[in-house]
C-alpha atoms as a PDB file:
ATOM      1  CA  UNK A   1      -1.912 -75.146 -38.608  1.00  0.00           C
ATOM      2  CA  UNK A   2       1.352 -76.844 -39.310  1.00  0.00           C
ATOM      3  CA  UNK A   3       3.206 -73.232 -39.582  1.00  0.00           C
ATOM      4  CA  UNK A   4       1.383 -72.365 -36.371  1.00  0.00           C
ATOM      5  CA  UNK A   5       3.312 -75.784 -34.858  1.00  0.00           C
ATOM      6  CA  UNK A   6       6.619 -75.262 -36.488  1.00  0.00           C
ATOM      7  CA  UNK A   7       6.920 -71.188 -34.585  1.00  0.00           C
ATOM      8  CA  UNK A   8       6.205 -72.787 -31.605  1.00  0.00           C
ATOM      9  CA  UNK A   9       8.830 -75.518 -31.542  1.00  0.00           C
ATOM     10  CA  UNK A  10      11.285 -72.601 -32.663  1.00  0.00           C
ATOM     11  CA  UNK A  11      10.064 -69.927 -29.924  1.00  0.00           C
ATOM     12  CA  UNK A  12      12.997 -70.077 -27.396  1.00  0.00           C
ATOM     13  CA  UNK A  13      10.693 -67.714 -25.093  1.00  0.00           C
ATOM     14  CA  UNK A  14       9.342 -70.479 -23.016  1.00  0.00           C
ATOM     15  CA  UNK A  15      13.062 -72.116 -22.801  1.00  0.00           C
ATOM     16  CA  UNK A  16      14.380 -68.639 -21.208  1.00  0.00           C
ATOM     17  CA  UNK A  17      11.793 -67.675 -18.263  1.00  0.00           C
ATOM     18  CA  UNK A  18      12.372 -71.641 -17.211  1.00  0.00           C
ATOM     19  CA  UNK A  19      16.183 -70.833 -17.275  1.00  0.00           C
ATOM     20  CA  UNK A  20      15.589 -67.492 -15.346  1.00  0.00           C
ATOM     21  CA  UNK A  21      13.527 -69.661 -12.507  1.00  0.00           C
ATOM     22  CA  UNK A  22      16.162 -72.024 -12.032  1.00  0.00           C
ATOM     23  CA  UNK A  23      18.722 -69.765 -11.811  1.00  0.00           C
ATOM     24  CA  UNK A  24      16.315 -67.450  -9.335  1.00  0.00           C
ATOM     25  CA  UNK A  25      16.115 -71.079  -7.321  1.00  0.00           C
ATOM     26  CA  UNK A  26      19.717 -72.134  -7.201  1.00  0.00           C
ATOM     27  CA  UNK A  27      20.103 -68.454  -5.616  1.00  0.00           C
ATOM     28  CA  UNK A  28      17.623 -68.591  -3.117  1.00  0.00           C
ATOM     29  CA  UNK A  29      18.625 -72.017  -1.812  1.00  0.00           C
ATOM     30  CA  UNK A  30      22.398 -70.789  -1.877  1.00  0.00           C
ATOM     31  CA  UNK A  31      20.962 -67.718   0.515  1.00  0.00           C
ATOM     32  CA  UNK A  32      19.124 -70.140   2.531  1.00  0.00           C
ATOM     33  CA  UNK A  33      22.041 -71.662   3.483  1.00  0.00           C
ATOM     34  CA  UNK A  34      24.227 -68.817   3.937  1.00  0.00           C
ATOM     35  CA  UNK A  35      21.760 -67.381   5.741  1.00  0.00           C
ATOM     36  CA  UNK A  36      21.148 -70.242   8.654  1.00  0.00           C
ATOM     37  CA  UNK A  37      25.096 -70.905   8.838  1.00  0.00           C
ATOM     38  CA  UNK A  38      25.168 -67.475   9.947  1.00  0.00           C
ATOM     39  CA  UNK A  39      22.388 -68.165  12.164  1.00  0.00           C
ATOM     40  CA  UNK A  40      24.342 -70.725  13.583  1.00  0.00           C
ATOM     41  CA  UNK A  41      27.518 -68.696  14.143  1.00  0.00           C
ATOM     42  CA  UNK A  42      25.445 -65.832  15.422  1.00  0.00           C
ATOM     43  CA  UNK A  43      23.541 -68.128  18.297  1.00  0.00           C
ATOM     44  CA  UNK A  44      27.001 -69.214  19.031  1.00  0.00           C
ATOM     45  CA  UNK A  45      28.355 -66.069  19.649  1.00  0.00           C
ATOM     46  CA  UNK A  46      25.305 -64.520  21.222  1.00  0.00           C
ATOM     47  CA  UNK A  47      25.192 -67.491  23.769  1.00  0.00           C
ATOM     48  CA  UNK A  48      28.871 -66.877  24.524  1.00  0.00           C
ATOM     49  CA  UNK A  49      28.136 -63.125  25.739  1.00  0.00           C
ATOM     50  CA  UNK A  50      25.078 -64.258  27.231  1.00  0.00           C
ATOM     51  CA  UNK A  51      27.657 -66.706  29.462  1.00  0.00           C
ATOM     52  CA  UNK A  52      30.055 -63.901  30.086  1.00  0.00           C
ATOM     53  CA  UNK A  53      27.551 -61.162  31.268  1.00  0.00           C
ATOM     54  CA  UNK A  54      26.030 -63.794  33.347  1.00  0.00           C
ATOM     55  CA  UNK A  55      29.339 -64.888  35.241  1.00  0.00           C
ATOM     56  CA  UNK A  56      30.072 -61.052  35.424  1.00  0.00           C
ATOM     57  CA  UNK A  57      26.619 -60.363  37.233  1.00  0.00           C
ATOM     58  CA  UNK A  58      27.409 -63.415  39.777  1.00  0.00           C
ATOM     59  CA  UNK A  59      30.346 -62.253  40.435  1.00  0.00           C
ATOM     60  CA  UNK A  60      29.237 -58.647  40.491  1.00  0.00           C
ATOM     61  CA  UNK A  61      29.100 -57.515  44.603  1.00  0.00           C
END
């Protein structure tokens, strides 16, 4: 029973996968972010043409 304790405390297995899900976190909340400031910059822009086509119909005869 001891040994059984002892390979457990020195099986690193465990240790990786937790390292592999916090790194696969820390990317996903870096693309979250990424991902809605270029949300942001693409409403922007989309509202802008929105504005211009608008005006263009109005003035349109």
């Amino acid at each position: 029973m001891r040994n059984f304790f002892k390979s457990i405390a020195r099986d690193e297995q465990g240790a990786t996968a937790i390292e592999y899900g916090l790194i696969a976190a820390l990317i996903a909340v870096a693309a979250v972010g990424t991902m809605t400031s270029v949300g942001e910059s693409l409403d922007g822009t989309f509202a802008n043409v929105n504005t211009k086509i608008a005006s263009g119909n109005a003035s349109a005869p």
